[in-house]
PDB file of N, CA and C in Angstrom:
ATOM      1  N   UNK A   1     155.936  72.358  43.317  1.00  0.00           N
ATOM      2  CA  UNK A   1     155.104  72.598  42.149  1.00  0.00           C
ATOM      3  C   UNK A   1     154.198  73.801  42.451  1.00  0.00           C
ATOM      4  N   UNK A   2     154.438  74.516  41.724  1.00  0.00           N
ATOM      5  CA  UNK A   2     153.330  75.809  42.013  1.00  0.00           C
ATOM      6  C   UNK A   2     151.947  75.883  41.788  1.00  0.00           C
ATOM      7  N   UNK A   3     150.964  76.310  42.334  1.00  0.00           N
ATOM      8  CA  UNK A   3     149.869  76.158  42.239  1.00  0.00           C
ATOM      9  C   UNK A   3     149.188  77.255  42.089  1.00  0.00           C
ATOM     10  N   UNK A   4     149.754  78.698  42.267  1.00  0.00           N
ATOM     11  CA  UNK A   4     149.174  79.728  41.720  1.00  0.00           C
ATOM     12  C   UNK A   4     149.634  80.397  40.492  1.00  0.00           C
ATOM     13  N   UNK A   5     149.286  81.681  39.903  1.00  0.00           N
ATOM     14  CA  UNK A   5     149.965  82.349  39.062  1.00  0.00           C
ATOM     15  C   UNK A   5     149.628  83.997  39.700  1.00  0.00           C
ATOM     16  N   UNK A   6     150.725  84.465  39.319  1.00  0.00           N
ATOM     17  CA  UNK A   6     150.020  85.345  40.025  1.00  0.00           C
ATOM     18  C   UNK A   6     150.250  86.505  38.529  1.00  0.00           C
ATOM     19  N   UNK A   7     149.136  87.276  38.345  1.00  0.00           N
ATOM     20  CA  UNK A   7     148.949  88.307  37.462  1.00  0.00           C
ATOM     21  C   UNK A   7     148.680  89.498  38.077  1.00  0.00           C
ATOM     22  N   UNK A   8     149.970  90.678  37.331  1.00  0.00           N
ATOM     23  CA  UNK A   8     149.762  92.261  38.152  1.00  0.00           C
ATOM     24  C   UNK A   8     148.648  92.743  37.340  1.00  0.00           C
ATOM     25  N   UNK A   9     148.094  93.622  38.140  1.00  0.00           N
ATOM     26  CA  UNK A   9     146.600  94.189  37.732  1.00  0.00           C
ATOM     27  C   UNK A   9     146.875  96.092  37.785  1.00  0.00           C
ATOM     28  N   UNK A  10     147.893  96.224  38.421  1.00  0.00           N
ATOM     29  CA  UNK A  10     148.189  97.851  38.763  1.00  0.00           C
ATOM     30  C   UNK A  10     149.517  98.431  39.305  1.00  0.00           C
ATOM     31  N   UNK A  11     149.416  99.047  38.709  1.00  0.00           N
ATOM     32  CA  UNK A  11     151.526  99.940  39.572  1.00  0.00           C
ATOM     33  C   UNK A  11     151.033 101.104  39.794  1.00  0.00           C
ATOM     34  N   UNK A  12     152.291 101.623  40.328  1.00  0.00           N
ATOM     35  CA  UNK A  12     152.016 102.914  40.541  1.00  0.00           C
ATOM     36  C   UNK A  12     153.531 103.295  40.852  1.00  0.00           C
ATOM     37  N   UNK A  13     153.777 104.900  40.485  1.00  0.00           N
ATOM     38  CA  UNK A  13     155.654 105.109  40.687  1.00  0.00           C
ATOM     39  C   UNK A  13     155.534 106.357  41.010  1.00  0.00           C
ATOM     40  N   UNK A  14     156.633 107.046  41.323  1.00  0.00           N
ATOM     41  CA  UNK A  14     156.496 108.484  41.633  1.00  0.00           C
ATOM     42  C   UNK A  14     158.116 108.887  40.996  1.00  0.00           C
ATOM     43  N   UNK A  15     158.649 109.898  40.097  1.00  0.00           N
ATOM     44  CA  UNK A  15     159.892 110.422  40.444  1.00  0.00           C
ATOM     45  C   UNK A  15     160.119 111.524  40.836  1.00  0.00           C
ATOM     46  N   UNK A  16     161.199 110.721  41.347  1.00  0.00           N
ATOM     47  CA  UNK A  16     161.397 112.559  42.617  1.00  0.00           C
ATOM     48  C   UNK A  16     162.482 113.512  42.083  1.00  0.00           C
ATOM     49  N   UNK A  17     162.329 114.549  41.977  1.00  0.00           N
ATOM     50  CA  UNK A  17     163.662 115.353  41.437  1.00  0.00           C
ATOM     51  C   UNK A  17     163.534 117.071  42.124  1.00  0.00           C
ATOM     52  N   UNK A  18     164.173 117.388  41.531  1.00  0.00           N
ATOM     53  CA  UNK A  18     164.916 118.812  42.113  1.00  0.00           C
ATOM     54  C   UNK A  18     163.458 119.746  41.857  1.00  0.00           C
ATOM     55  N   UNK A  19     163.226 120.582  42.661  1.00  0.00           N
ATOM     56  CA  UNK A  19     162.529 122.213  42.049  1.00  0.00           C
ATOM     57  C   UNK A  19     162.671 122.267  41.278  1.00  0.00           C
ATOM     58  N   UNK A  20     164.321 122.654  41.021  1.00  0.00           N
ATOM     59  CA  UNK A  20     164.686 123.639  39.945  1.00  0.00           C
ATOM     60  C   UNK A  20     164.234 122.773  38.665  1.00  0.00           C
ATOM     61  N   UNK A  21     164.401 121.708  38.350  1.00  0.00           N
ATOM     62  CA  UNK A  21     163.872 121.001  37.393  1.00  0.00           C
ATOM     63  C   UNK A  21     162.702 120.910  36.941  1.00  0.00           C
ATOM     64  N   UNK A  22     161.794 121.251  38.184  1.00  0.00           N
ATOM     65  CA  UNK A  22     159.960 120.655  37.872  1.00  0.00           C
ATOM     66  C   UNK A  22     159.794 122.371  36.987  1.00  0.00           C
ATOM     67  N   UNK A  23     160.328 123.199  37.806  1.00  0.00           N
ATOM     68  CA  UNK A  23     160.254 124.810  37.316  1.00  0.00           C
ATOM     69  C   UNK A  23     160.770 124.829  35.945  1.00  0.00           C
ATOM     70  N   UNK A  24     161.754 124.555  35.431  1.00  0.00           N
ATOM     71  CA  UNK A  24     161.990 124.671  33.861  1.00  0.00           C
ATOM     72  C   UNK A  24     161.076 123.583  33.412  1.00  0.00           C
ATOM     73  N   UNK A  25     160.936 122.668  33.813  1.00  0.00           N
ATOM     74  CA  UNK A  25     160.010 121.941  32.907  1.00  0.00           C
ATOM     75  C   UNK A  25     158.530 122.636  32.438  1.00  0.00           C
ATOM     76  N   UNK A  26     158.031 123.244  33.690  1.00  0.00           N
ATOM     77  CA  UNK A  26     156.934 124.352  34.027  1.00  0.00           C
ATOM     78  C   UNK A  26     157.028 125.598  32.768  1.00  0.00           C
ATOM     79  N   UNK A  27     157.982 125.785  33.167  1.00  0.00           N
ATOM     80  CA  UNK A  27     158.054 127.422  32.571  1.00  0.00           C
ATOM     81  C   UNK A  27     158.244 126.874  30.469  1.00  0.00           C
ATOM     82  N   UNK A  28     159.160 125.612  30.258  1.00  0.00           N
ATOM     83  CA  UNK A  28     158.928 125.481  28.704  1.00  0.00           C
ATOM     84  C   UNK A  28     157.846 124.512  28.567  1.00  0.00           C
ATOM     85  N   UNK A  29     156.939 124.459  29.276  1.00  0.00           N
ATOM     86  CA  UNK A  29     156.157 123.583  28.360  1.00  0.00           C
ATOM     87  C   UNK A  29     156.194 122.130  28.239  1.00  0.00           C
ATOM     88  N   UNK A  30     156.999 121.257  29.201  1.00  0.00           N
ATOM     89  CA  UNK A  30     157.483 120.158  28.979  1.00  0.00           C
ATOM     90  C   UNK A  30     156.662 119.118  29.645  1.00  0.00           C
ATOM     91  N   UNK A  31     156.219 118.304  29.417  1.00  0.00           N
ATOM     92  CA  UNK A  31     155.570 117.358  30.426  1.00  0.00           C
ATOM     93  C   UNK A  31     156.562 117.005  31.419  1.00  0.00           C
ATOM     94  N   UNK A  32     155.771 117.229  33.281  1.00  0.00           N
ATOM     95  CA  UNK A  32     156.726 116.759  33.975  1.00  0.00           C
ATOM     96  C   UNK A  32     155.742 115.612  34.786  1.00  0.00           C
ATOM     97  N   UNK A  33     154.895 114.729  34.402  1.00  0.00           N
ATOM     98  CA  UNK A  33     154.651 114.113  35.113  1.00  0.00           C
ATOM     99  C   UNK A  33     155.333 113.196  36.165  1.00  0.00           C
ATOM    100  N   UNK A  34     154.839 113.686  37.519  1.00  0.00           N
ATOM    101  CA  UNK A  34     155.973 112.719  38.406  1.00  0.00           C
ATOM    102  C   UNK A  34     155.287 111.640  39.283  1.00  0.00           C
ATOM    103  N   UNK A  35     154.119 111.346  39.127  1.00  0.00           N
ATOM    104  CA  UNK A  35     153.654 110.037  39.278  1.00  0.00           C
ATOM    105  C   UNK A  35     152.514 110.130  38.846  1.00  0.00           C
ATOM    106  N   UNK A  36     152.780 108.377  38.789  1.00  0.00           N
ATOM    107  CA  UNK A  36     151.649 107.773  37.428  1.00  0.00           C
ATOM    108  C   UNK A  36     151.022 107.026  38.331  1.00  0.00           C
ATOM    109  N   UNK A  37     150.171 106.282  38.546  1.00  0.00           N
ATOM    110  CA  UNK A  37     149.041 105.073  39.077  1.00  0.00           C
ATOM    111  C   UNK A  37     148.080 104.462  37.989  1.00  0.00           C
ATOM    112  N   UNK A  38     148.087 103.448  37.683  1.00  0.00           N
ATOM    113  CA  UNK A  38     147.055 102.717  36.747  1.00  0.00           C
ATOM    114  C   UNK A  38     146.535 101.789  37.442  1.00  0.00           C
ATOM    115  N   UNK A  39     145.663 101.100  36.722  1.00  0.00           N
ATOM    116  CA  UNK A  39     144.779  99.589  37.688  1.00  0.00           C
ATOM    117  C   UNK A  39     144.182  99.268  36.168  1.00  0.00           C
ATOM    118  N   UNK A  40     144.128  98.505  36.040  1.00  0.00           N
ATOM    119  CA  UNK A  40     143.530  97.636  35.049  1.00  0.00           C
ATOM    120  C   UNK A  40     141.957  97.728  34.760  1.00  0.00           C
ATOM    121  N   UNK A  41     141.927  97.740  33.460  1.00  0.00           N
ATOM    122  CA  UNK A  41     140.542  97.770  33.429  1.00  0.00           C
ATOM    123  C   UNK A  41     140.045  96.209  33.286  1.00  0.00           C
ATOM    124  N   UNK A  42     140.870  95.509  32.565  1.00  0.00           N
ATOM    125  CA  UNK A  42     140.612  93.736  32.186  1.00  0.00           C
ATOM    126  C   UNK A  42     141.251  92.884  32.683  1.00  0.00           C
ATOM    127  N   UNK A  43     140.803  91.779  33.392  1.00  0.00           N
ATOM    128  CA  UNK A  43     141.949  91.138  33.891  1.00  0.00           C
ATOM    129  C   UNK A  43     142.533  90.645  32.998  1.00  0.00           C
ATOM    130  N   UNK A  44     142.697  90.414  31.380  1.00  0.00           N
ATOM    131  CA  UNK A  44     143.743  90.160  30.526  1.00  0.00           C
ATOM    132  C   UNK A  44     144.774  91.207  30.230  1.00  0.00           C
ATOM    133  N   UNK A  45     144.226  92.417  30.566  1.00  0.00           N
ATOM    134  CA  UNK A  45     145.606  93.286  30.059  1.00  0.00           C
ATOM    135  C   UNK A  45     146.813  93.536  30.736  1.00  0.00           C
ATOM    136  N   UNK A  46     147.588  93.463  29.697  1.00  0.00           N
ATOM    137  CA  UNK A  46     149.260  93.562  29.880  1.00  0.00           C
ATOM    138  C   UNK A  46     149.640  94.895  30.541  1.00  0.00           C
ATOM    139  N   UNK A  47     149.501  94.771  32.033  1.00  0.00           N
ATOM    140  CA  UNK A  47     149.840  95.501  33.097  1.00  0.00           C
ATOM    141  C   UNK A  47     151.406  95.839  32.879  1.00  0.00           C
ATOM    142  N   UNK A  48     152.281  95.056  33.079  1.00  0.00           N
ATOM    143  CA  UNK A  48     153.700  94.357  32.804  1.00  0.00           C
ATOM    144  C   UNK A  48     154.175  95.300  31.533  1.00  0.00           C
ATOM    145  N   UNK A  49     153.565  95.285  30.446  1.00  0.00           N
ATOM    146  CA  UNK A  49     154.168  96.251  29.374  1.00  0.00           C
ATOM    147  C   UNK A  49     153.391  97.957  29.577  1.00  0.00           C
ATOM    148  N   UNK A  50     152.097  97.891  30.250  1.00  0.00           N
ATOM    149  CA  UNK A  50     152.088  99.706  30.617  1.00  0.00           C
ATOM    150  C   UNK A  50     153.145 100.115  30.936  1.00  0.00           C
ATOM    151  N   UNK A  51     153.306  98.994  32.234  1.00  0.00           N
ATOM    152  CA  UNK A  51     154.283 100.359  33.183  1.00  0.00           C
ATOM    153  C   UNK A  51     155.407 100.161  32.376  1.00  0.00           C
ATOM    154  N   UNK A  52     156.406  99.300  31.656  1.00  0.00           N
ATOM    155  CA  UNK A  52     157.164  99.689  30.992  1.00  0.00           C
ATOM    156  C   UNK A  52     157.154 100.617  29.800  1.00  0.00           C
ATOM    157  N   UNK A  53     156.233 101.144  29.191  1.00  0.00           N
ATOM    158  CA  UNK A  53     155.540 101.742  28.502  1.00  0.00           C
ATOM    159  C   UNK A  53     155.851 103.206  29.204  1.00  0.00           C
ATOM    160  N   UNK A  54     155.176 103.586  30.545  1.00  0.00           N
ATOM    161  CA  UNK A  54     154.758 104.633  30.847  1.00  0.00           C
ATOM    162  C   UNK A  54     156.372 104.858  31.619  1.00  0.00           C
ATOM    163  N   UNK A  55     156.955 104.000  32.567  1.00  0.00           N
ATOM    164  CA  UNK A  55     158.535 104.205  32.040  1.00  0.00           C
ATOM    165  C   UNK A  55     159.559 105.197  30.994  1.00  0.00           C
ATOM    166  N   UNK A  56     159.111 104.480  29.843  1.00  0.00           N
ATOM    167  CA  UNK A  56     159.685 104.885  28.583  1.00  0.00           C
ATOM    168  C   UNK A  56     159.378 105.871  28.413  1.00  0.00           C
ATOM    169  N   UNK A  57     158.116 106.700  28.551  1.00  0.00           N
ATOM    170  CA  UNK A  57     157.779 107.586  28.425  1.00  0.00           C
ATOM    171  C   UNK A  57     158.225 109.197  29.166  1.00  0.00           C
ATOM    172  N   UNK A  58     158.457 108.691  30.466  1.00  0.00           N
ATOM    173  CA  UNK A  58     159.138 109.749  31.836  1.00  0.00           C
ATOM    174  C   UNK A  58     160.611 109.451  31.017  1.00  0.00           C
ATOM    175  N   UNK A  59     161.319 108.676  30.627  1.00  0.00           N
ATOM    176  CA  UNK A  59     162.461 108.594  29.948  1.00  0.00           C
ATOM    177  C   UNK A  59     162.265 109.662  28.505  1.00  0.00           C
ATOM    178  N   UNK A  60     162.092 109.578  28.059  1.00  0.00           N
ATOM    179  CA  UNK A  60     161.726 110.432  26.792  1.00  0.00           C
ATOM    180  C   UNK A  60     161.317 111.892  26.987  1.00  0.00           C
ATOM    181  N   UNK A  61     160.930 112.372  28.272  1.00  0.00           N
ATOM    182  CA  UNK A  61     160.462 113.670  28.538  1.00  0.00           C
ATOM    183  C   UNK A  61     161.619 114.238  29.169  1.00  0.00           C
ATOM    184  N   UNK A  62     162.251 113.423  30.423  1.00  0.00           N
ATOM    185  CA  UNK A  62     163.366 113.646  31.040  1.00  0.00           C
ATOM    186  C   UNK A  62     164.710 113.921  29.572  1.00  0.00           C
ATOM    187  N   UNK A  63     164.817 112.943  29.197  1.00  0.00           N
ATOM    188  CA  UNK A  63     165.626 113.347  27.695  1.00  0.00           C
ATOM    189  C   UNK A  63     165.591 114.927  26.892  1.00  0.00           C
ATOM    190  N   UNK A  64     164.236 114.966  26.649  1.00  0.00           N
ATOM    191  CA  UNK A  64     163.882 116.075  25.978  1.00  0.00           C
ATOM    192  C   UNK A  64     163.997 117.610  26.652  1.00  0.00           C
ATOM    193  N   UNK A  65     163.708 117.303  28.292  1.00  0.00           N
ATOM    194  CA  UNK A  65     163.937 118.297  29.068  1.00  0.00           C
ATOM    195  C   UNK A  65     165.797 118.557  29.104  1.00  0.00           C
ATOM    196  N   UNK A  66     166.130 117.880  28.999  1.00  0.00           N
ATOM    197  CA  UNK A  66     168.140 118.141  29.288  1.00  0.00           C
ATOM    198  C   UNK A  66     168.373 118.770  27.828  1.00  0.00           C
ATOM    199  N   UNK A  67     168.249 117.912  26.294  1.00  0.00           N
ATOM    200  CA  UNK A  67     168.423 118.043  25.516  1.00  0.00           C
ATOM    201  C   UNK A  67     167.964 119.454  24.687  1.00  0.00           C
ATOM    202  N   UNK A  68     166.762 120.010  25.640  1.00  0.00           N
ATOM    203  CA  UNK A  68     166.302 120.908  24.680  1.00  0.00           C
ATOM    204  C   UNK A  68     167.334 122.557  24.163  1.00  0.00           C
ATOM    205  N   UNK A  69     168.308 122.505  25.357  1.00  0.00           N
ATOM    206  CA  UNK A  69     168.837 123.552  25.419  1.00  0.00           C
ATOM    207  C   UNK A  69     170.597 123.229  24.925  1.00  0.00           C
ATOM    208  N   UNK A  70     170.131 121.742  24.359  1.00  0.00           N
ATOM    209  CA  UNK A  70     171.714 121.431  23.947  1.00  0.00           C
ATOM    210  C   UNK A  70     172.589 122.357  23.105  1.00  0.00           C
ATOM    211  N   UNK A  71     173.819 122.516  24.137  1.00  0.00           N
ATOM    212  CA  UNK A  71     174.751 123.712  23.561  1.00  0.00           C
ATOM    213  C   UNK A  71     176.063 122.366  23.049  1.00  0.00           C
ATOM    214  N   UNK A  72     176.908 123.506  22.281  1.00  0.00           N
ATOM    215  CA  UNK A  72     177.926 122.527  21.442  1.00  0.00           C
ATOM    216  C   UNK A  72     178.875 122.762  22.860  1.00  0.00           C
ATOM    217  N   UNK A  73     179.703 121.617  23.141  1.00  0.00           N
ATOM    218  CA  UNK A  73     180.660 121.825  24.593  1.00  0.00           C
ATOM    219  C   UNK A  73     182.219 122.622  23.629  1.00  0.00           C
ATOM    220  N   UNK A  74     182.220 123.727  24.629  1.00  0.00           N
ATOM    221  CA  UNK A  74     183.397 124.287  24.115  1.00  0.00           C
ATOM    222  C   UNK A  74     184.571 123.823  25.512  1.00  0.00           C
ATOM    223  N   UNK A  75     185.551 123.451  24.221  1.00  0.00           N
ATOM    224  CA  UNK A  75     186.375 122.707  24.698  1.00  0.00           C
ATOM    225  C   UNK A  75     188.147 122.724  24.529  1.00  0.00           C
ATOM    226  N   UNK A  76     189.011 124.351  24.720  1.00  0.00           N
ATOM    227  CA  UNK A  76     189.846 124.604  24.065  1.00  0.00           C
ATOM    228  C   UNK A  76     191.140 123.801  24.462  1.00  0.00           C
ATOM    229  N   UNK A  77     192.023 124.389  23.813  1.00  0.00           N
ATOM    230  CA  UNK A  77     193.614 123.361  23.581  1.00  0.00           C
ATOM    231  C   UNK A  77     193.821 123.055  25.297  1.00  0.00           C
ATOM    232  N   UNK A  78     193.287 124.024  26.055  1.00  0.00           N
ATOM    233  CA  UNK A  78     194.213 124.078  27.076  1.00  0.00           C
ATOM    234  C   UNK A  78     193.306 123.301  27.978  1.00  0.00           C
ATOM    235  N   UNK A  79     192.069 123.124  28.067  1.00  0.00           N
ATOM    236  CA  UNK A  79     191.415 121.806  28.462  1.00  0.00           C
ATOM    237  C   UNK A  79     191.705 120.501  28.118  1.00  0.00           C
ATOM    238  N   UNK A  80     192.107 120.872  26.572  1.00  0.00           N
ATOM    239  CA  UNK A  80     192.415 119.445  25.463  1.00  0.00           C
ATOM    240  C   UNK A  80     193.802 118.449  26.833  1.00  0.00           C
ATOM    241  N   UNK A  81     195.232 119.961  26.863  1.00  0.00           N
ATOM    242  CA  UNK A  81     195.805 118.998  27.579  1.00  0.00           C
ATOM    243  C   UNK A  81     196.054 118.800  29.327  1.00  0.00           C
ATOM    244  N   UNK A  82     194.342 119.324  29.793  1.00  0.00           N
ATOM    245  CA  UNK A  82     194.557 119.049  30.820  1.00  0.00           C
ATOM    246  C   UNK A  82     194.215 117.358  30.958  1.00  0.00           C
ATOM    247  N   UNK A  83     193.229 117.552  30.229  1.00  0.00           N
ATOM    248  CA  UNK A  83     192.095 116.215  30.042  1.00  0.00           C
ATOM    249  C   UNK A  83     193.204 114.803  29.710  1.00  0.00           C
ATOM    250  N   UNK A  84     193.771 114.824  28.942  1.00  0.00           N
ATOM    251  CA  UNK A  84     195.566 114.483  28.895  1.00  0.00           C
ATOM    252  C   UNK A  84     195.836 114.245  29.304  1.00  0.00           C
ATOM    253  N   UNK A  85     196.795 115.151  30.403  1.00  0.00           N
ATOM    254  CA  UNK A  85     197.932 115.068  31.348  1.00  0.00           C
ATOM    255  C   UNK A  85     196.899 114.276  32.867  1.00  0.00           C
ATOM    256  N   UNK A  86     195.792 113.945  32.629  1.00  0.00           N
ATOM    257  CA  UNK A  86     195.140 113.298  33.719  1.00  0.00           C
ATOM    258  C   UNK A  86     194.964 111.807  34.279  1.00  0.00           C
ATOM    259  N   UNK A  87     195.539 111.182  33.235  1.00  0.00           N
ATOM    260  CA  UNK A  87     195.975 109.695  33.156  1.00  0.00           C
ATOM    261  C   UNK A  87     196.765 109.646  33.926  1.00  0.00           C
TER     262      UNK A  87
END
């Protein structure tokens, strides 16, 4: 029978990635935050949904950083049947 509970009060994360990445993020303007740390200000608040929160958020920037330069993939016949004949 358990007798404690235990409640998170703070996280903290770091992501790690390439130069070349932090540098385009740099040079357009993109948020590259690569680590976060929080601590609670209340012991009621929902620690548990920040960091999923602030998660979502490095997800959404990382997205926006790949996506921003989205080109249409050119893709001619002769790729068509290599891509094919690869089964």
């Amino acid at each position: 029978m358990p007798y404690q509970k235990h409640a998170p009060v703070s996280f903290s994360f770091h992501l790690q990635c390439s130069d070349e990445i932090l540098q385009y993020a740099r040079e357009n303007s993109i948020p590259h935050h690569c680590s976060q740390t929080y601590v609670a200000s209340r012991e009621d608040e929902d620690v548990a949904q920040k960091f999923v929160g602030s998660i979502e958020k490095v997800v959404e920037n990382i997205s926006n950083l790949f996506l921003k330069d989205e080109q249409p993939m050119v893709f001619t016949e002769k790729d068509e049947r290599k891509f094919n004949s690869a089964y």
